[in-house]
Protein backbone atom coordinates (compact mmCIF):
# COMPACT_ATOMS: atom_id res chain seq x y z
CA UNK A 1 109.48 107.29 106.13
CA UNK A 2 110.65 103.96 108.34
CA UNK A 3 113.36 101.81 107.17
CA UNK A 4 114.25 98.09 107.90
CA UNK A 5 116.95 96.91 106.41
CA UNK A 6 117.25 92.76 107.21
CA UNK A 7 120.51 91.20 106.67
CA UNK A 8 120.51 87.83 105.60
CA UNK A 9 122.94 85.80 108.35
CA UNK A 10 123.96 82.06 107.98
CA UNK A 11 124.01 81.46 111.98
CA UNK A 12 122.74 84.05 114.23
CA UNK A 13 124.53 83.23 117.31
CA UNK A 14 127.84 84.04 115.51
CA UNK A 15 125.81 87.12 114.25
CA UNK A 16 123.89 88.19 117.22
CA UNK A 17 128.11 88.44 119.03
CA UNK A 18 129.28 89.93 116.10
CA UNK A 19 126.75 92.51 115.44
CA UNK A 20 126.85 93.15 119.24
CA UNK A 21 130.13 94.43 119.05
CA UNK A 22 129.61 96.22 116.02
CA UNK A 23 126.77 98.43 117.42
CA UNK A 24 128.45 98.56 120.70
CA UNK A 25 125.29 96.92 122.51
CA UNK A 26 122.87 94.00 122.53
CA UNK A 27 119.48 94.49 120.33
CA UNK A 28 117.36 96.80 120.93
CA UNK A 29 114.03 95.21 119.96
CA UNK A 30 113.47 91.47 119.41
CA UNK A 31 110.36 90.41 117.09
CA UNK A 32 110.20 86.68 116.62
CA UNK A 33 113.57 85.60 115.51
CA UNK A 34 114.38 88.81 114.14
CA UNK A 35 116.71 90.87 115.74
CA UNK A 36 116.50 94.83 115.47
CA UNK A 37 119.27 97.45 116.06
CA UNK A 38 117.79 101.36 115.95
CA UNK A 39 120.30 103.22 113.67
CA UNK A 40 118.27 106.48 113.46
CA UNK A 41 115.21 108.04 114.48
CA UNK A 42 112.69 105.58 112.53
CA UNK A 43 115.55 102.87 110.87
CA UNK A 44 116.65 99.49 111.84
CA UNK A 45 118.84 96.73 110.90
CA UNK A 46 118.28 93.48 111.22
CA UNK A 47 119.18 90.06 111.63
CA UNK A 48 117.28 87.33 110.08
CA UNK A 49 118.57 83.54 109.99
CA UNK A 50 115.76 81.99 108.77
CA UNK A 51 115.96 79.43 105.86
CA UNK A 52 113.47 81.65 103.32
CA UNK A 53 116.89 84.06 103.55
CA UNK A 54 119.47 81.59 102.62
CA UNK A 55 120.11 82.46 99.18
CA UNK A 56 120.69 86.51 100.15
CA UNK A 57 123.29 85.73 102.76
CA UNK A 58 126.45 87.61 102.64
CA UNK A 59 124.98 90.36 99.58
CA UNK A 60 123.99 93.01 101.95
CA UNK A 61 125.90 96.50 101.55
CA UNK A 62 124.93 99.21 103.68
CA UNK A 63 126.90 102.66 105.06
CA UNK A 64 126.60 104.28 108.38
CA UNK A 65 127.78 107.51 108.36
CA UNK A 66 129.13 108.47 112.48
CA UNK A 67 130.84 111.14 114.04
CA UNK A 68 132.40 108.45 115.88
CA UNK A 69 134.62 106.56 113.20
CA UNK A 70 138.06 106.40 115.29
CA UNK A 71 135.89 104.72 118.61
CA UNK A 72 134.27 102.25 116.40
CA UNK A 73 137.43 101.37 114.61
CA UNK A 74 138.82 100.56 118.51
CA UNK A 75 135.76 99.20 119.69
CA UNK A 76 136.13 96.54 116.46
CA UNK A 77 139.91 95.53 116.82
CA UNK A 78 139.65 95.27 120.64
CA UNK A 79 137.38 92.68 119.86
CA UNK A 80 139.64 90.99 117.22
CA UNK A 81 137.06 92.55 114.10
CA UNK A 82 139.38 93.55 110.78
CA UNK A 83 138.56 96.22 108.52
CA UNK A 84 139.40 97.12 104.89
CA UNK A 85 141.63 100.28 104.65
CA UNK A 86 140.39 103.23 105.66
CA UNK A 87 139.26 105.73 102.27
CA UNK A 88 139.75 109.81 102.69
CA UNK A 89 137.68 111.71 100.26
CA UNK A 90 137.99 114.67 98.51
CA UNK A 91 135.08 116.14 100.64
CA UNK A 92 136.83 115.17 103.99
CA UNK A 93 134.69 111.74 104.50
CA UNK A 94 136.77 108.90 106.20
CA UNK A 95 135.26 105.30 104.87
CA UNK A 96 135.80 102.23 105.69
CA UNK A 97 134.25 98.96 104.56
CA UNK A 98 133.95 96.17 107.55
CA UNK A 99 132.68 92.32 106.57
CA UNK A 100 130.57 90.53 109.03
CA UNK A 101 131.09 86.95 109.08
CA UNK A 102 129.06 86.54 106.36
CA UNK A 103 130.59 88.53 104.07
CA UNK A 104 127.86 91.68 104.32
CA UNK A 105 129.09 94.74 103.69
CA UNK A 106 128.57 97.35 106.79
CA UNK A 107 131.15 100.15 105.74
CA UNK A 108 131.32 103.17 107.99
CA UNK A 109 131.35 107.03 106.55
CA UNK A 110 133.35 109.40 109.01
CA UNK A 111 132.05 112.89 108.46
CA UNK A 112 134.38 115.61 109.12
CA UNK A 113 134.12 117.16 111.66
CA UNK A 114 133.28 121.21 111.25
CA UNK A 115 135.33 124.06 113.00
């Protein structure tokens, strides 16, 4: 099964920099005025700016879950990008919910890392 999972943006300029940073690198695939970010083997996020989307802006919610949760969490403040508080779990999972400038939701899921 594919996934692509749009997120409604008021101005993608702003989003295309912030989303950048998020990711850690530019788009991968452009289609239109869509922009596409591979986040697994056959899933994508994107961008989409377009007026038809107005009314979903900012009501996205979405988790990631990365092996990489302290680097992101770097990557984001070096570039000035605040985060909720990060969550432990009973079950070892770090989370942590970050806002683009829209207001969507793109929290982060730390899995722990096995011995």
């Amino acid at each position: 099964m594919d996934m692509h999972s749009v997120v409604c943006v008021r101005d993608r300029a702003v989003s295309l920099k912030w989303y950048e940073v998020f990711f850690g690198r530019p788009a991968d695939e452009v289609i239109g005025e869509e922009y596409l970010w591979r986040v697994g083997e056959n899933a994508y996020l994107v961008i989409d700016d377009r007026d038809v989307r107005a009314a979903r802006v900012g009501g996205t919610m979405i988790t990631f879950g990365v092996t990489d949760l302290d680097e992101i969490l770097a990557r984001l403040a070096a570039h000035g990008i605040e985060h909720e508080p990060v969550e432990t779990y009973s079950n070892g999972v770090r989370h942590v919910e970050v806002l683009d400038p829209d207001g969507n939701s793109m929290s982060l899921a730390g899995i722990p890392q096995v011995a």
